[in-house]
Protein backbone atom coordinates (compact mmCIF):
# COMPACT_ATOMS: atom_id res chain seq x y z
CA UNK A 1 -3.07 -23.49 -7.36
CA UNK A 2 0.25 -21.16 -7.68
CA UNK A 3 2.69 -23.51 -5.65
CA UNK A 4 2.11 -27.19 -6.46
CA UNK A 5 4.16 -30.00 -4.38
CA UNK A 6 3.57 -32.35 -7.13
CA UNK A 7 5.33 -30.76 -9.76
CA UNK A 8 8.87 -29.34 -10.62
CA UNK A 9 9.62 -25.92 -9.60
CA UNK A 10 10.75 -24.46 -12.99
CA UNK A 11 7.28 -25.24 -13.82
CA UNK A 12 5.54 -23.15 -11.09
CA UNK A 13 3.83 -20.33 -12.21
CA UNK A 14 6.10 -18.33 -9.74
CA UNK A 15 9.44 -19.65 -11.65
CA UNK A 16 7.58 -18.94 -15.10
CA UNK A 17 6.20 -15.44 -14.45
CA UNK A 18 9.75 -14.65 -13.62
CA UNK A 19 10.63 -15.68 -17.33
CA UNK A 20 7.35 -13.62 -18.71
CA UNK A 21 8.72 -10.49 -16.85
CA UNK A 22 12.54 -10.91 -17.68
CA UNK A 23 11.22 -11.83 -21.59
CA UNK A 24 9.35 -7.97 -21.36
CA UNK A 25 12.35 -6.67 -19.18
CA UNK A 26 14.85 -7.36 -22.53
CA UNK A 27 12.45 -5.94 -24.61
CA UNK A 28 13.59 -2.61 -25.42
CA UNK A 29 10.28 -1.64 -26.17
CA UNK A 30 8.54 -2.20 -22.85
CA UNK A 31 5.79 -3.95 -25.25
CA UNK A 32 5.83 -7.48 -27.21
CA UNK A 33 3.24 -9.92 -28.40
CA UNK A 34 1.69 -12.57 -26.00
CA UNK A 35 3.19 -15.32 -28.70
CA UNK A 36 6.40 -14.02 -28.76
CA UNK A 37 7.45 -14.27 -25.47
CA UNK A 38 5.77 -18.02 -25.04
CA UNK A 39 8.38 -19.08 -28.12
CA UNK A 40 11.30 -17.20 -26.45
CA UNK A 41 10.89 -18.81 -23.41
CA UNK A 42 10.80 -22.22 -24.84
CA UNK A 43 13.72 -21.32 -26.62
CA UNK A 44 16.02 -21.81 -22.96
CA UNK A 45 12.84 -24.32 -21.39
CA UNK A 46 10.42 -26.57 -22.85
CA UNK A 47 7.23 -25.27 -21.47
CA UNK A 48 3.30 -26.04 -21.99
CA UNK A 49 0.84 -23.14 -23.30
CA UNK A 50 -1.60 -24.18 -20.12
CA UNK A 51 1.30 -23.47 -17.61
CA UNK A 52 2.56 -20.23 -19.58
CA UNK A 53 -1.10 -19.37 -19.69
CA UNK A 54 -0.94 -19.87 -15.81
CA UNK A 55 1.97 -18.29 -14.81
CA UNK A 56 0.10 -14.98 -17.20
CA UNK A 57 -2.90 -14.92 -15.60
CA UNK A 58 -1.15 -15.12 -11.96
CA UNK A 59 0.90 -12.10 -13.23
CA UNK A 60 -2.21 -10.29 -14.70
CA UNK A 61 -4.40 -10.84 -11.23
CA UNK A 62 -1.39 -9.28 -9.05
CA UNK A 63 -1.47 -6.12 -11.50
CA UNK A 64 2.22 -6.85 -13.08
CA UNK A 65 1.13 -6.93 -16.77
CA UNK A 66 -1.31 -5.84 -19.06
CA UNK A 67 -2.17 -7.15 -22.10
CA UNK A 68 -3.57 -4.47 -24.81
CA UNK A 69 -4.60 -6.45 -27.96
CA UNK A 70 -1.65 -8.74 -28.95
CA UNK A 71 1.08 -6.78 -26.79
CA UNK A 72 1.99 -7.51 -23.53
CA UNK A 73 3.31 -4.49 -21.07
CA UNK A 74 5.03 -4.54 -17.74
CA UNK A 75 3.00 -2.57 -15.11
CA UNK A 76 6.53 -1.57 -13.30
């Protein structure tokens, strides 16, 4: 489930895509690996792989990244 009453809401994968896409956003080169943008994130917020892995696949299934190989690309 994307929105989860139980939980905080810096840990929704709504919050955490938002991360993922600002993380791609500074990249000057539109294109960065899936691992590097799970360690820059927990660099400002201690997050789990399952929930980054969450908040990816939400962004993936509404067409806002693409992930070629290791690289992750914004769609926009």
């Amino acid at each position: 489930m994307i929105v989860n009453q139980d939980i905080k809401p810096e840990k929704q994968a709504y919050y955490l895509g938002s991360l993922i896409l600002s993380a791609l956003k500074e990249n000057s080169s539109k294109k960065i690996q899936l691992l590097d943008v799970f360690e820059q994130i927990n660099k400002n917020e201690k997050v789990s792989y399952h929930a980054f892995s969450m908040a990816m696949n939400w962004l993936y299934l509404i067409g806002a990244i693409k992930l070629k190989g290791k690289h992750l690309t914004q769609c926009f």
